[in-house]
N, C-alpha and C. Protein backbone atom coordinates (compact mmCIF):
# COMPACT_ATOMS: atom_id res chain seq x y z
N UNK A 1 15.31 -19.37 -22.40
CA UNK A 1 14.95 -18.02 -22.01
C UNK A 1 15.26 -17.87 -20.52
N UNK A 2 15.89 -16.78 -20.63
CA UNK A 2 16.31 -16.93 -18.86
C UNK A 2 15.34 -16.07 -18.05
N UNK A 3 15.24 -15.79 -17.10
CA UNK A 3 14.10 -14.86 -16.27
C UNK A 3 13.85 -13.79 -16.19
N UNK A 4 15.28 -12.78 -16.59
CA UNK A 4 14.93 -11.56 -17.20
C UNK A 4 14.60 -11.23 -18.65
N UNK A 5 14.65 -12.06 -19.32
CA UNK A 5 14.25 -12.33 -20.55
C UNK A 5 12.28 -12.59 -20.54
N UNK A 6 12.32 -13.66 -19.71
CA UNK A 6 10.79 -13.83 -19.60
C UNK A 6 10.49 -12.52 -18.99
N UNK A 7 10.63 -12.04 -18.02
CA UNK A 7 10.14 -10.50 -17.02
C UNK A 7 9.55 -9.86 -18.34
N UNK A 8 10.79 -9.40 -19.17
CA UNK A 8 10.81 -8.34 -20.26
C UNK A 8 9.41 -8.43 -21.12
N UNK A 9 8.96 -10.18 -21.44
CA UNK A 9 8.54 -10.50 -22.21
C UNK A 9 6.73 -10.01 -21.82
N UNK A 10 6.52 -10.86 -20.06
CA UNK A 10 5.50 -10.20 -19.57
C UNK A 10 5.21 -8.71 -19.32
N UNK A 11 6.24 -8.00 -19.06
CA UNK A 11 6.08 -6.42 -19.44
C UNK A 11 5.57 -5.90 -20.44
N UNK A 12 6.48 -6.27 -21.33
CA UNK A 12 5.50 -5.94 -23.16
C UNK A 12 4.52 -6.37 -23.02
N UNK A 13 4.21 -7.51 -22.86
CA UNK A 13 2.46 -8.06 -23.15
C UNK A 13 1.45 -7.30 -21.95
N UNK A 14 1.89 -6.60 -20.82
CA UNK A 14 0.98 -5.93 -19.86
C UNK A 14 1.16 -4.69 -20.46
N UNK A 15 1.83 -3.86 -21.57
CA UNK A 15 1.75 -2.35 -21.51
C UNK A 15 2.69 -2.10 -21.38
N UNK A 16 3.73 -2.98 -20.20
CA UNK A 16 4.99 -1.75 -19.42
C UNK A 16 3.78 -0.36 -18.63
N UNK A 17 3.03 -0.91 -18.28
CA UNK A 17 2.37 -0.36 -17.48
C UNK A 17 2.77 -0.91 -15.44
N UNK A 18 3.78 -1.63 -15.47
CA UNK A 18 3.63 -2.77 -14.40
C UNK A 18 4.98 -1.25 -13.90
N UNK A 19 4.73 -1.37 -12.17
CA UNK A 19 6.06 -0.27 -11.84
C UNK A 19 7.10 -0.52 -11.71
N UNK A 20 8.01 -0.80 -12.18
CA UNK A 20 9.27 -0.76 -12.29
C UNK A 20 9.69 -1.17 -13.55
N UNK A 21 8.88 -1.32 -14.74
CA UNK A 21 8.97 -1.82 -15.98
C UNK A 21 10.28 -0.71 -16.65
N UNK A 22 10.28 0.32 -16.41
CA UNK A 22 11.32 0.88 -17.40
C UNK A 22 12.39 0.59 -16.96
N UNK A 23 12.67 -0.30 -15.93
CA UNK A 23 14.19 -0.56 -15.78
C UNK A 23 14.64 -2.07 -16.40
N UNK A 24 13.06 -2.72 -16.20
CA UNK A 24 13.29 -4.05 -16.79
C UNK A 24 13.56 -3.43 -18.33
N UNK A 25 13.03 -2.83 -19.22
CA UNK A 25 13.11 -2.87 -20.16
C UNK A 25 14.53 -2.44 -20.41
N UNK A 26 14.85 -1.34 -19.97
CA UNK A 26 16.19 -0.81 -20.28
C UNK A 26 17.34 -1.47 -19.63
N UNK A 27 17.26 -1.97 -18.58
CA UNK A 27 17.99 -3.19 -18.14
C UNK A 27 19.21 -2.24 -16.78
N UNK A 28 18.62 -0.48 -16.69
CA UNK A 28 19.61 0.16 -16.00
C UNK A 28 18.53 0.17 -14.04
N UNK A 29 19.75 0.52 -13.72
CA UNK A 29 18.81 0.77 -12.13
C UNK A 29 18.21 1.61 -12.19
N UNK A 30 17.19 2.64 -11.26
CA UNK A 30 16.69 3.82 -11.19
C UNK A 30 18.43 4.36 -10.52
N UNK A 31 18.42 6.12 -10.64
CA UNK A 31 19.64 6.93 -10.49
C UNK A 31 19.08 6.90 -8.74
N UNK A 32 17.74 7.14 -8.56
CA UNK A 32 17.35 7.39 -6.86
C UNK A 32 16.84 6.47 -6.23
N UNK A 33 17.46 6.11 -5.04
CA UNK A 33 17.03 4.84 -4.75
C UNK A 33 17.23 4.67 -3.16
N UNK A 34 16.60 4.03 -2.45
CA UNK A 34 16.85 3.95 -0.79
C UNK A 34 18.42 3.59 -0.30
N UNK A 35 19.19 3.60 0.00
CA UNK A 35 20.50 3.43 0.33
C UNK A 35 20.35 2.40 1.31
N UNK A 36 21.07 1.15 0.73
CA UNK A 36 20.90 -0.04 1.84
C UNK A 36 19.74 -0.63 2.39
N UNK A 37 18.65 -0.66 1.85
CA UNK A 37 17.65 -1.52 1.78
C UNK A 37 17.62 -2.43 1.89
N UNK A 38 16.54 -3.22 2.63
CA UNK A 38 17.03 -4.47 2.78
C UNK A 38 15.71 -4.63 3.64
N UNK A 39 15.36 -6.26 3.24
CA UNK A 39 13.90 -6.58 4.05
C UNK A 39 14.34 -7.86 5.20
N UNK A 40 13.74 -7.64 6.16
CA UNK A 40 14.12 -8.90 7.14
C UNK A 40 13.83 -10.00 6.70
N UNK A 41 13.74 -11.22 7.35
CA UNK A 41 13.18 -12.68 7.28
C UNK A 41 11.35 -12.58 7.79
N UNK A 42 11.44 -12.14 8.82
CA UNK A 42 10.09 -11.45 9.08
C UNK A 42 9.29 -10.66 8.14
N UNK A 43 9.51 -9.44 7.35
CA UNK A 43 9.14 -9.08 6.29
C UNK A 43 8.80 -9.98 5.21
N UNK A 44 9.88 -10.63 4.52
CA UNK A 44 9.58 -11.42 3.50
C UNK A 44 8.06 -12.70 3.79
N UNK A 45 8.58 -12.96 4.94
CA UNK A 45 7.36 -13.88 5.55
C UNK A 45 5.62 -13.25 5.42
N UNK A 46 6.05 -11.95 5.89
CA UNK A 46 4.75 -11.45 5.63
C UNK A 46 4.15 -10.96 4.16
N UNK A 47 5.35 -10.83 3.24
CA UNK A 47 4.51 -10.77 1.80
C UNK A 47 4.47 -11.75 1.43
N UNK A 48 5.32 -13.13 1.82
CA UNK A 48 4.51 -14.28 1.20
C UNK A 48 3.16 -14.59 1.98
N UNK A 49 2.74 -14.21 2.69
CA UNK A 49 1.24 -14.40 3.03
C UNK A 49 0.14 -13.39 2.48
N UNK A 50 1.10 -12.27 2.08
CA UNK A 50 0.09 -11.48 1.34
C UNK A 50 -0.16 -12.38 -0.23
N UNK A 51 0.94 -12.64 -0.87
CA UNK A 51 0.84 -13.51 -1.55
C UNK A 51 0.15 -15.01 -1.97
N UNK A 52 0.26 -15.38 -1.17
CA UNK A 52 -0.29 -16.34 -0.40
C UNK A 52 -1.93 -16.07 -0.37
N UNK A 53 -2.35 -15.05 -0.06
CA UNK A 53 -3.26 -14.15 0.21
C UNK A 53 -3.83 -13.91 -1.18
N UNK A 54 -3.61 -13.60 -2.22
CA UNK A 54 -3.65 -13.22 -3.52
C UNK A 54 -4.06 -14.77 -4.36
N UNK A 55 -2.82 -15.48 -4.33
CA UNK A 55 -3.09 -16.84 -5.13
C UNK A 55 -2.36 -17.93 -3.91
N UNK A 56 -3.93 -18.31 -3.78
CA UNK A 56 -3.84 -19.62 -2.86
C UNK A 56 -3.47 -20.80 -3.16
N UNK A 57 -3.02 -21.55 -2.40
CA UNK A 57 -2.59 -22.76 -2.31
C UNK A 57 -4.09 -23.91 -2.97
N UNK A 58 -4.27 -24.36 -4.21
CA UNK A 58 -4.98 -25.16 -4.26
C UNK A 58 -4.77 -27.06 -5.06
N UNK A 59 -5.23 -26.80 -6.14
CA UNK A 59 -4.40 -28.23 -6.79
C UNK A 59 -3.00 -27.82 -7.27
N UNK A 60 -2.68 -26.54 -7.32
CA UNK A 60 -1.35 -26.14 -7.76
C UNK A 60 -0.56 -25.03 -6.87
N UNK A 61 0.67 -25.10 -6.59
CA UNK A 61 0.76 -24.29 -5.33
C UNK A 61 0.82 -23.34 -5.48
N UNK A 62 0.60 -22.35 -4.49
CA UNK A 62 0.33 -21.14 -4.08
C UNK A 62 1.49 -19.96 -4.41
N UNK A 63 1.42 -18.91 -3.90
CA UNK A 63 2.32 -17.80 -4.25
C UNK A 63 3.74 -18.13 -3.50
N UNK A 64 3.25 -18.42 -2.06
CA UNK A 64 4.61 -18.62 -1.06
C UNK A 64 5.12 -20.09 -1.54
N UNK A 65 4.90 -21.09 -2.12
CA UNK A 65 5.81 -22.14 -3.07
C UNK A 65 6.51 -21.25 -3.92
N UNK A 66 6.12 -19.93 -4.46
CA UNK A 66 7.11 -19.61 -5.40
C UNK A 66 8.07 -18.70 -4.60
N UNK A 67 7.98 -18.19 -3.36
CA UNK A 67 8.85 -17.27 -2.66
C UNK A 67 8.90 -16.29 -3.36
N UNK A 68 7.29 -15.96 -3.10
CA UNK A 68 6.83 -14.52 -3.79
C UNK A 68 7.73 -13.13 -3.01
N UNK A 69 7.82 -13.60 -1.69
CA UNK A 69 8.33 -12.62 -1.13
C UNK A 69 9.49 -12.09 -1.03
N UNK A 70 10.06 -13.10 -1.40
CA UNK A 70 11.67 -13.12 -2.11
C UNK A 70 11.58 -11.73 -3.31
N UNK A 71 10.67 -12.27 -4.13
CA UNK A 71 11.00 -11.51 -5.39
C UNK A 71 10.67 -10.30 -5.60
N UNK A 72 9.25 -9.86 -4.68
CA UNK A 72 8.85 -8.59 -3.96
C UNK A 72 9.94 -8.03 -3.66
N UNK A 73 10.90 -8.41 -2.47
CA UNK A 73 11.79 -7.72 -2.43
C UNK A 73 13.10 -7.03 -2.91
N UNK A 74 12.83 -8.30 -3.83
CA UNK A 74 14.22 -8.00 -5.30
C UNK A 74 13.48 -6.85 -5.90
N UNK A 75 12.71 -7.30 -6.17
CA UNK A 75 11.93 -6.17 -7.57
C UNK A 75 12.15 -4.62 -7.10
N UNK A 76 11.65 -4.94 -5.51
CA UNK A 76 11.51 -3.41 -5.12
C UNK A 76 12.84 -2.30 -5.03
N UNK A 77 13.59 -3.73 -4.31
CA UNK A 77 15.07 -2.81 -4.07
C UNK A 77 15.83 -2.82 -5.47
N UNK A 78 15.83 -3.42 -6.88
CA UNK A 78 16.74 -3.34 -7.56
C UNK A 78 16.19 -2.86 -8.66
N UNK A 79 14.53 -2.35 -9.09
CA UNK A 79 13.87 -1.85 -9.80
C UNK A 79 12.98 -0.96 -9.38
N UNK A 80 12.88 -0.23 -8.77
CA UNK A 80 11.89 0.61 -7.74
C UNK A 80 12.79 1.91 -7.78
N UNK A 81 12.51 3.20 -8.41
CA UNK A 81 12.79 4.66 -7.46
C UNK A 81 12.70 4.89 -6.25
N UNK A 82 13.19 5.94 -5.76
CA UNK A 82 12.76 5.84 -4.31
C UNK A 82 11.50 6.12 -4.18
N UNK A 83 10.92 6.79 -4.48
CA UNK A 83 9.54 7.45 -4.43
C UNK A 83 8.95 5.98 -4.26
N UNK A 84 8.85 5.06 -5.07
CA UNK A 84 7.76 3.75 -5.54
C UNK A 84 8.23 3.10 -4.46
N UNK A 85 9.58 2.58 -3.69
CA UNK A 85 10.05 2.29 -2.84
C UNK A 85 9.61 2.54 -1.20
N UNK A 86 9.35 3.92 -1.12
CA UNK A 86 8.58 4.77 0.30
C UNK A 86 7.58 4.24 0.18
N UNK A 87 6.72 4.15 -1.23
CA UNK A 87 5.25 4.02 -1.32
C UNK A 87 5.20 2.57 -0.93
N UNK A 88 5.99 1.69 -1.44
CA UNK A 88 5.47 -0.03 -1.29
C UNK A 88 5.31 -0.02 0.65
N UNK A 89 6.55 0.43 1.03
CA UNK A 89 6.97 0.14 2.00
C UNK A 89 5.94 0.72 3.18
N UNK A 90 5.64 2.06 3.10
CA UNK A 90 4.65 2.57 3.57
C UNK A 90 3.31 1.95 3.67
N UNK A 91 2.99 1.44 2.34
CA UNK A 91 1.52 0.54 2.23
C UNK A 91 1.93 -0.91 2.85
N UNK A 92 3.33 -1.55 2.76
CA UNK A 92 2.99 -2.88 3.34
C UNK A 92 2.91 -2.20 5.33
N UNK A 93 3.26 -1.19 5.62
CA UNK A 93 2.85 -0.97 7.39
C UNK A 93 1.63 -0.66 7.18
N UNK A 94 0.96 0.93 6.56
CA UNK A 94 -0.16 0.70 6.21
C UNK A 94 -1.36 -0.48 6.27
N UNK A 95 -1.19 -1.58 5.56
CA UNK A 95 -1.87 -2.76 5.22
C UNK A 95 -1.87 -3.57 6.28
N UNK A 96 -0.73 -4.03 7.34
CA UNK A 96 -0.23 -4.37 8.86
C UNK A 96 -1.50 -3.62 9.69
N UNK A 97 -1.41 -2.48 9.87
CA UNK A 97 -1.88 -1.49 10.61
C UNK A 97 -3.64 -1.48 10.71
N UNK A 98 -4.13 -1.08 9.28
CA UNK A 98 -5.37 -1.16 8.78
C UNK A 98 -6.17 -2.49 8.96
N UNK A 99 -5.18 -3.59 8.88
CA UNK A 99 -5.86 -4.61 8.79
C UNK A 99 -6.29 -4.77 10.47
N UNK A 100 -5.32 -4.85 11.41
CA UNK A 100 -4.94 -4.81 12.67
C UNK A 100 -6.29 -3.97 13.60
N UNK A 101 -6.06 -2.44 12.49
CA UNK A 101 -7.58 -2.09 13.45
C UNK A 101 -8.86 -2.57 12.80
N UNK A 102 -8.81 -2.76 12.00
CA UNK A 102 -10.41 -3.60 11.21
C UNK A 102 -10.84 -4.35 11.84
N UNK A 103 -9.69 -5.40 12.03
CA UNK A 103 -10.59 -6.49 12.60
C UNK A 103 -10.02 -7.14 13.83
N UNK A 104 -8.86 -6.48 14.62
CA UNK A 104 -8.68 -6.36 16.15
C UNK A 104 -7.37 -7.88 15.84
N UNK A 105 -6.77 -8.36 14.57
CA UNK A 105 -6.41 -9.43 14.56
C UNK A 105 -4.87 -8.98 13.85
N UNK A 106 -4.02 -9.33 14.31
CA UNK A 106 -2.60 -9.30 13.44
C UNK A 106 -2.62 -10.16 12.28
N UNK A 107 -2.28 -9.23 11.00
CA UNK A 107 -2.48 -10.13 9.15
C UNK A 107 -2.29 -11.24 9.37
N UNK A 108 -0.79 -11.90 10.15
CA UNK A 108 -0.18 -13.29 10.22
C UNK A 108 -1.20 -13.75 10.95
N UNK A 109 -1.63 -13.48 11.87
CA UNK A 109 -2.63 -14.45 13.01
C UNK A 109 -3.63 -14.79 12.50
N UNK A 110 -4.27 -14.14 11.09
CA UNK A 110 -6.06 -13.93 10.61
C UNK A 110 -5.85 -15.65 10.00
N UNK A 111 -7.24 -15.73 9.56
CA UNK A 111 -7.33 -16.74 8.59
C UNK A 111 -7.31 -16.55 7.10
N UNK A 112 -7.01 -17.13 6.47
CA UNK A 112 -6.37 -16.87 4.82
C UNK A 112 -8.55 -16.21 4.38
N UNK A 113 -9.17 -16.81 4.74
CA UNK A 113 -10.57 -16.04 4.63
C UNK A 113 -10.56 -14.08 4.68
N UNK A 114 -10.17 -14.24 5.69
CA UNK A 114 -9.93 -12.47 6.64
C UNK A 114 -9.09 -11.74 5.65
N UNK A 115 -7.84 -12.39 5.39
CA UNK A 115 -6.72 -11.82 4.99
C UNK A 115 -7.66 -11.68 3.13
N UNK A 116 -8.05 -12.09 2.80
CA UNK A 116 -7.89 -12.30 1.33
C UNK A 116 -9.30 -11.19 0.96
N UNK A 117 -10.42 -11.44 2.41
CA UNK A 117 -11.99 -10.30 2.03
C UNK A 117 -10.75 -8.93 2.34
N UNK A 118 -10.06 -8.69 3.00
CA UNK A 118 -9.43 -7.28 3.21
C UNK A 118 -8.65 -7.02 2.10
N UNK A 119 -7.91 -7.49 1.37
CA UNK A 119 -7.11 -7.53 0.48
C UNK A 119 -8.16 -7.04 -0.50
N UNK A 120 -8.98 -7.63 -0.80
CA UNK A 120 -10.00 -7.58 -2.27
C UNK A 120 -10.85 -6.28 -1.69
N UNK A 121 -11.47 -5.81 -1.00
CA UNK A 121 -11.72 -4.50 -0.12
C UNK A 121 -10.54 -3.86 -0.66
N UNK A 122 -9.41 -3.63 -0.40
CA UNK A 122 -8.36 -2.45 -0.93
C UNK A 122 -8.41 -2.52 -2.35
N UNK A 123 -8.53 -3.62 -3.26
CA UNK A 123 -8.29 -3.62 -4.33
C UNK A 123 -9.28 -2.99 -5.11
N UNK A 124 -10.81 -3.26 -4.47
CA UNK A 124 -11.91 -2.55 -5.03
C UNK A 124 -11.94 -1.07 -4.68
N UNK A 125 -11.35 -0.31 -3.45
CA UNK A 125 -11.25 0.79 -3.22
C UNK A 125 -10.16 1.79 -4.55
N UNK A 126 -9.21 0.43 -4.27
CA UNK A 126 -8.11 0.63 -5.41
C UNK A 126 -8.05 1.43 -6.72
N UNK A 127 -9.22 0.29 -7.37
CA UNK A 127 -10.02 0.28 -8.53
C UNK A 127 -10.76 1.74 -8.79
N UNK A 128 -11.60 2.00 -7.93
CA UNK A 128 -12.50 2.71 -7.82
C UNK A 128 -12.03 3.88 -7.81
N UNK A 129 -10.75 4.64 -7.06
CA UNK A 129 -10.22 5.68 -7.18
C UNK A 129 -9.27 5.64 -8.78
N UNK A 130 -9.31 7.27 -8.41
CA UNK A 130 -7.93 7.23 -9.77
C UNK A 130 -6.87 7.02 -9.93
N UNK A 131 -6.21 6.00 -9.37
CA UNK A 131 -5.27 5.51 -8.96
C UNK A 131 -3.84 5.90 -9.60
N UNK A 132 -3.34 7.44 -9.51
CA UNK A 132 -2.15 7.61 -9.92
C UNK A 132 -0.61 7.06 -9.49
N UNK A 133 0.23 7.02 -10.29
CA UNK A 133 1.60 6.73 -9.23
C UNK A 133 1.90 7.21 -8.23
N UNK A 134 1.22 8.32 -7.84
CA UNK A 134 1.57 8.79 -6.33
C UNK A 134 0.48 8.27 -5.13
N UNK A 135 -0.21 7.71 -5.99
CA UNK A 135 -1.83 7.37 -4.62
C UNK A 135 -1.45 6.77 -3.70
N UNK A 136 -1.90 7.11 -2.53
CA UNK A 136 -1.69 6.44 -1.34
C UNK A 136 -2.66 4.52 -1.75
N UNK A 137 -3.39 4.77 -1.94
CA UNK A 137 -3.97 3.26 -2.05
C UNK A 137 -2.95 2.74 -3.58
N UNK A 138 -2.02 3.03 -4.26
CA UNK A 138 -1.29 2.25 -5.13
C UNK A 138 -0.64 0.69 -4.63
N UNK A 139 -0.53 1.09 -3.44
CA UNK A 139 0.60 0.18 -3.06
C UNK A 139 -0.01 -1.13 -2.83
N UNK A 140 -1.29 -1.31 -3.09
CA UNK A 140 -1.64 -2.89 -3.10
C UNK A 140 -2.19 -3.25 -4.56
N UNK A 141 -1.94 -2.40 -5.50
CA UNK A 141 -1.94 -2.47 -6.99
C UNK A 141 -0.31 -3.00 -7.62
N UNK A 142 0.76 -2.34 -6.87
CA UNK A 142 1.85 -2.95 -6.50
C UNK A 142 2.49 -4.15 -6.15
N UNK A 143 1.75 -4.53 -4.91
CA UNK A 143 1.89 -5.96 -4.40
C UNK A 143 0.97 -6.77 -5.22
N UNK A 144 -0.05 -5.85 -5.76
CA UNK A 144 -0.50 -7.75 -6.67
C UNK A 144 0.05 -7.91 -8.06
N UNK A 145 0.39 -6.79 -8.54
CA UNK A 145 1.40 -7.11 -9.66
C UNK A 145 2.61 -7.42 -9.39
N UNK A 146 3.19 -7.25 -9.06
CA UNK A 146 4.40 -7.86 -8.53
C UNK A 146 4.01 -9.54 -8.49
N UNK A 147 2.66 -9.22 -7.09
CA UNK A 147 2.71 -11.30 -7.01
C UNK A 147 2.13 -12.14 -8.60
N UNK A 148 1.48 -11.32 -9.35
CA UNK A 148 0.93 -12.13 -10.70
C UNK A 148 2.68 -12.29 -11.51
N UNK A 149 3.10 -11.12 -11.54
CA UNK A 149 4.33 -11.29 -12.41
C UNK A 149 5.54 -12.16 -11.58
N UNK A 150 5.46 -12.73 -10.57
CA UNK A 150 6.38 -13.25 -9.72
C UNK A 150 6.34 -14.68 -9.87
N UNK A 151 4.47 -15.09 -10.13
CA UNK A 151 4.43 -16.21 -9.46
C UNK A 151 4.28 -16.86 -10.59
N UNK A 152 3.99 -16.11 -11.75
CA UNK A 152 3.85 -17.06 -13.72
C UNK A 152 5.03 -16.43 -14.35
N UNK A 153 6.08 -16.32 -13.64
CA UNK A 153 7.57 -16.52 -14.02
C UNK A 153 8.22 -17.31 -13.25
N UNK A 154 7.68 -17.67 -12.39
CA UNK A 154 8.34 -17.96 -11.74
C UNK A 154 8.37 -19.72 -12.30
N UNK A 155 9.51 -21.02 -11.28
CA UNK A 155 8.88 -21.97 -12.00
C UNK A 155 7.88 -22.87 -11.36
N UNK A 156 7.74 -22.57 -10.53
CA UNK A 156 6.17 -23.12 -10.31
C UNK A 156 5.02 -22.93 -10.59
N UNK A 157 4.95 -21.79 -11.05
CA UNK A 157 3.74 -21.25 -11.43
C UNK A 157 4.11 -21.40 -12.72
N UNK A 158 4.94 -20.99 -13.95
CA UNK A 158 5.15 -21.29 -14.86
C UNK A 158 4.69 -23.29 -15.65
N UNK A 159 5.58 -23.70 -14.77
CA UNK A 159 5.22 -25.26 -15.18
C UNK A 159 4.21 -25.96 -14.82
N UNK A 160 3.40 -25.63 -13.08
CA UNK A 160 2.38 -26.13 -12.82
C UNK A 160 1.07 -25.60 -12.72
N UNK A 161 1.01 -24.22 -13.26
CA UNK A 161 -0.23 -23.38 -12.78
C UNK A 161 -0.49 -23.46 -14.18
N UNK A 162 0.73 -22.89 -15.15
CA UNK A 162 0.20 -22.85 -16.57
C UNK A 162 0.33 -24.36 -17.68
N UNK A 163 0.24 -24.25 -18.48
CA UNK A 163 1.13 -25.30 -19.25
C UNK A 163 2.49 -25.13 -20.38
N UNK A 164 2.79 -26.04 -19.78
CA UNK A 164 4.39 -25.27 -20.20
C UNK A 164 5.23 -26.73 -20.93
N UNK A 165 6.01 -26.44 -22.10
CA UNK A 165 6.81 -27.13 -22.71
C UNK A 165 7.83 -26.28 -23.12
N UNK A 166 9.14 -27.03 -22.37
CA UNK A 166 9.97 -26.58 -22.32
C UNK A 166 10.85 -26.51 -23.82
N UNK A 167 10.90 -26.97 -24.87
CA UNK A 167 11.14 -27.04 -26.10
C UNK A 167 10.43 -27.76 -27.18
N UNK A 168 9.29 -26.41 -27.50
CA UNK A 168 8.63 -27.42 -28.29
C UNK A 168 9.13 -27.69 -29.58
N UNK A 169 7.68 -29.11 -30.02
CA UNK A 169 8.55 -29.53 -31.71
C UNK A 169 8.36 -28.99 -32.35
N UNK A 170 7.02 -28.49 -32.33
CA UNK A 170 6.47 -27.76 -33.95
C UNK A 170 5.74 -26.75 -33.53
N UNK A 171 5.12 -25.89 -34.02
CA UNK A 171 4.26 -24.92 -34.25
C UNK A 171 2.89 -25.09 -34.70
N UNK A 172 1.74 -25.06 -33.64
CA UNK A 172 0.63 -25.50 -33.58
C UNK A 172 -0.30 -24.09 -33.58
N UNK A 173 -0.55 -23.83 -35.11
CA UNK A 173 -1.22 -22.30 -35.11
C UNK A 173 -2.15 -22.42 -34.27
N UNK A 174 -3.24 -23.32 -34.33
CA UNK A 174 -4.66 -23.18 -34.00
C UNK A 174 -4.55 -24.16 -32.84
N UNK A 175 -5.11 -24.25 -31.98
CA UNK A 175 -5.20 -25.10 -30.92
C UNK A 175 -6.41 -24.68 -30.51
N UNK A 176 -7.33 -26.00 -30.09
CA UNK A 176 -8.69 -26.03 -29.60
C UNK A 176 -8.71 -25.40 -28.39
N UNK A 177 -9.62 -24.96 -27.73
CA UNK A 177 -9.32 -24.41 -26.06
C UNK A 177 -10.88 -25.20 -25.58
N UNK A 178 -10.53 -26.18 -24.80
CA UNK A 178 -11.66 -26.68 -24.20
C UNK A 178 -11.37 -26.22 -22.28
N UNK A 179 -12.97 -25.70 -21.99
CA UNK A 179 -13.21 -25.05 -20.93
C UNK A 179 -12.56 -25.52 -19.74
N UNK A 180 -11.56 -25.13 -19.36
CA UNK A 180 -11.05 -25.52 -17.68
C UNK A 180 -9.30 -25.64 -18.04
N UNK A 181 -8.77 -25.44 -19.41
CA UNK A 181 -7.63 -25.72 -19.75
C UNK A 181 -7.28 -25.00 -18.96
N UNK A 182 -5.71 -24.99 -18.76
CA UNK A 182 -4.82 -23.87 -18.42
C UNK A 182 -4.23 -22.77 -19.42
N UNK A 183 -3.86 -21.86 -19.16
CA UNK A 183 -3.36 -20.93 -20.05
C UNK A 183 -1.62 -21.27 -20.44
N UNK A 184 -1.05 -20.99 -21.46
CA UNK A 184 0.18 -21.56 -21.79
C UNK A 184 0.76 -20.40 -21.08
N UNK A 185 2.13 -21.12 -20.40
CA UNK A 185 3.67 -20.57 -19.71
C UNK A 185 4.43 -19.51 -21.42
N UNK A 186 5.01 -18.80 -20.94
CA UNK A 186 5.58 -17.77 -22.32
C UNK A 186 7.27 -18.58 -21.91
């Protein structure tokens, strides 16, 4: 199964509720789109710490082992309208900015503590509103789907976060689930 194959696969199983899903599915670009886009080395650095930020580094590695920010930026520029595109981009200065006056500290400079209570703060604000495709608070509903779908396709997260066999033998209907397992890789 190759990786747009898996993408497709986690789409169906979320809804195709995830934003940029109708292009994964249909496999075409959006017709409107930012012209020449493109994220720095600096940028990418900073969504792998948002990432990073999201799913930490613990017995299994973290988001930035998978070069979450890499794929953030693929996703956005080669599956994103423009509209969803303004919006990510807007919320990752936004999120820079907000965080910056909160707590007097630049995101990169905070401690993964700081960075992760602010993050979960937007997400509960997130939550709490009605969060349409146009909401200004979308865009960190964005970045964490993106980092869940980035980082259990990806193969680190695929082989070491979940459990994963790469060709299995047989077909095991029922399988016991004892408490602390991991969840199986698709």
């Amino acid at each position: 199964m190759n990786r747009r194959e898996a993408l497709k696969s986690v789409v169906l199983m979320m809804g195709g509720t995830m934003v940029g899903a109708n292009v994964i599915l249909t496999g075409c670009a959006p017709e409107k789109q930012i012209e020449g886009l493109e994220f720095s080395e600096e940028e990418l650095a900073y969504m792998d710490e948002i990432g990073e930020a999201i799913i930490p580094e613990t017995d299994t590695p973290g988001a930035k082992a998978a070069g979450i920010g890499s794929f953030m930026a693929m996703m956005v520029k080669d599956t994103y309208t423009e509209e969803q595109q303004k919006s990510f981009i807007n919320g990752l200065n936004s999120l820079k900015s907000d965080f910056k006056s909160e707590t007097g500290t630049a995101f990169m400079d905070a401690t993964v503590a700081e960075r992760t209570a602010f993050l979960n703060q937007l997400n509960k604000k997130a939550m709490q509103q009605n969060t349409e495709e146009n909401s200004g608070s979308n865009y960190i509903l964005m970045i964490k789907d993106l980092t869940l779908l980035g980082y259990f396709t990806s193969e680190v997260g695929a082989t070491q976060a979940l459990r994963y066999i790469e060709t299995p033998g047989r077909y095991d209907p029922c399988t016991d689930y004892n408490k602390g397992d991991k969840a199986w890789a698709i």
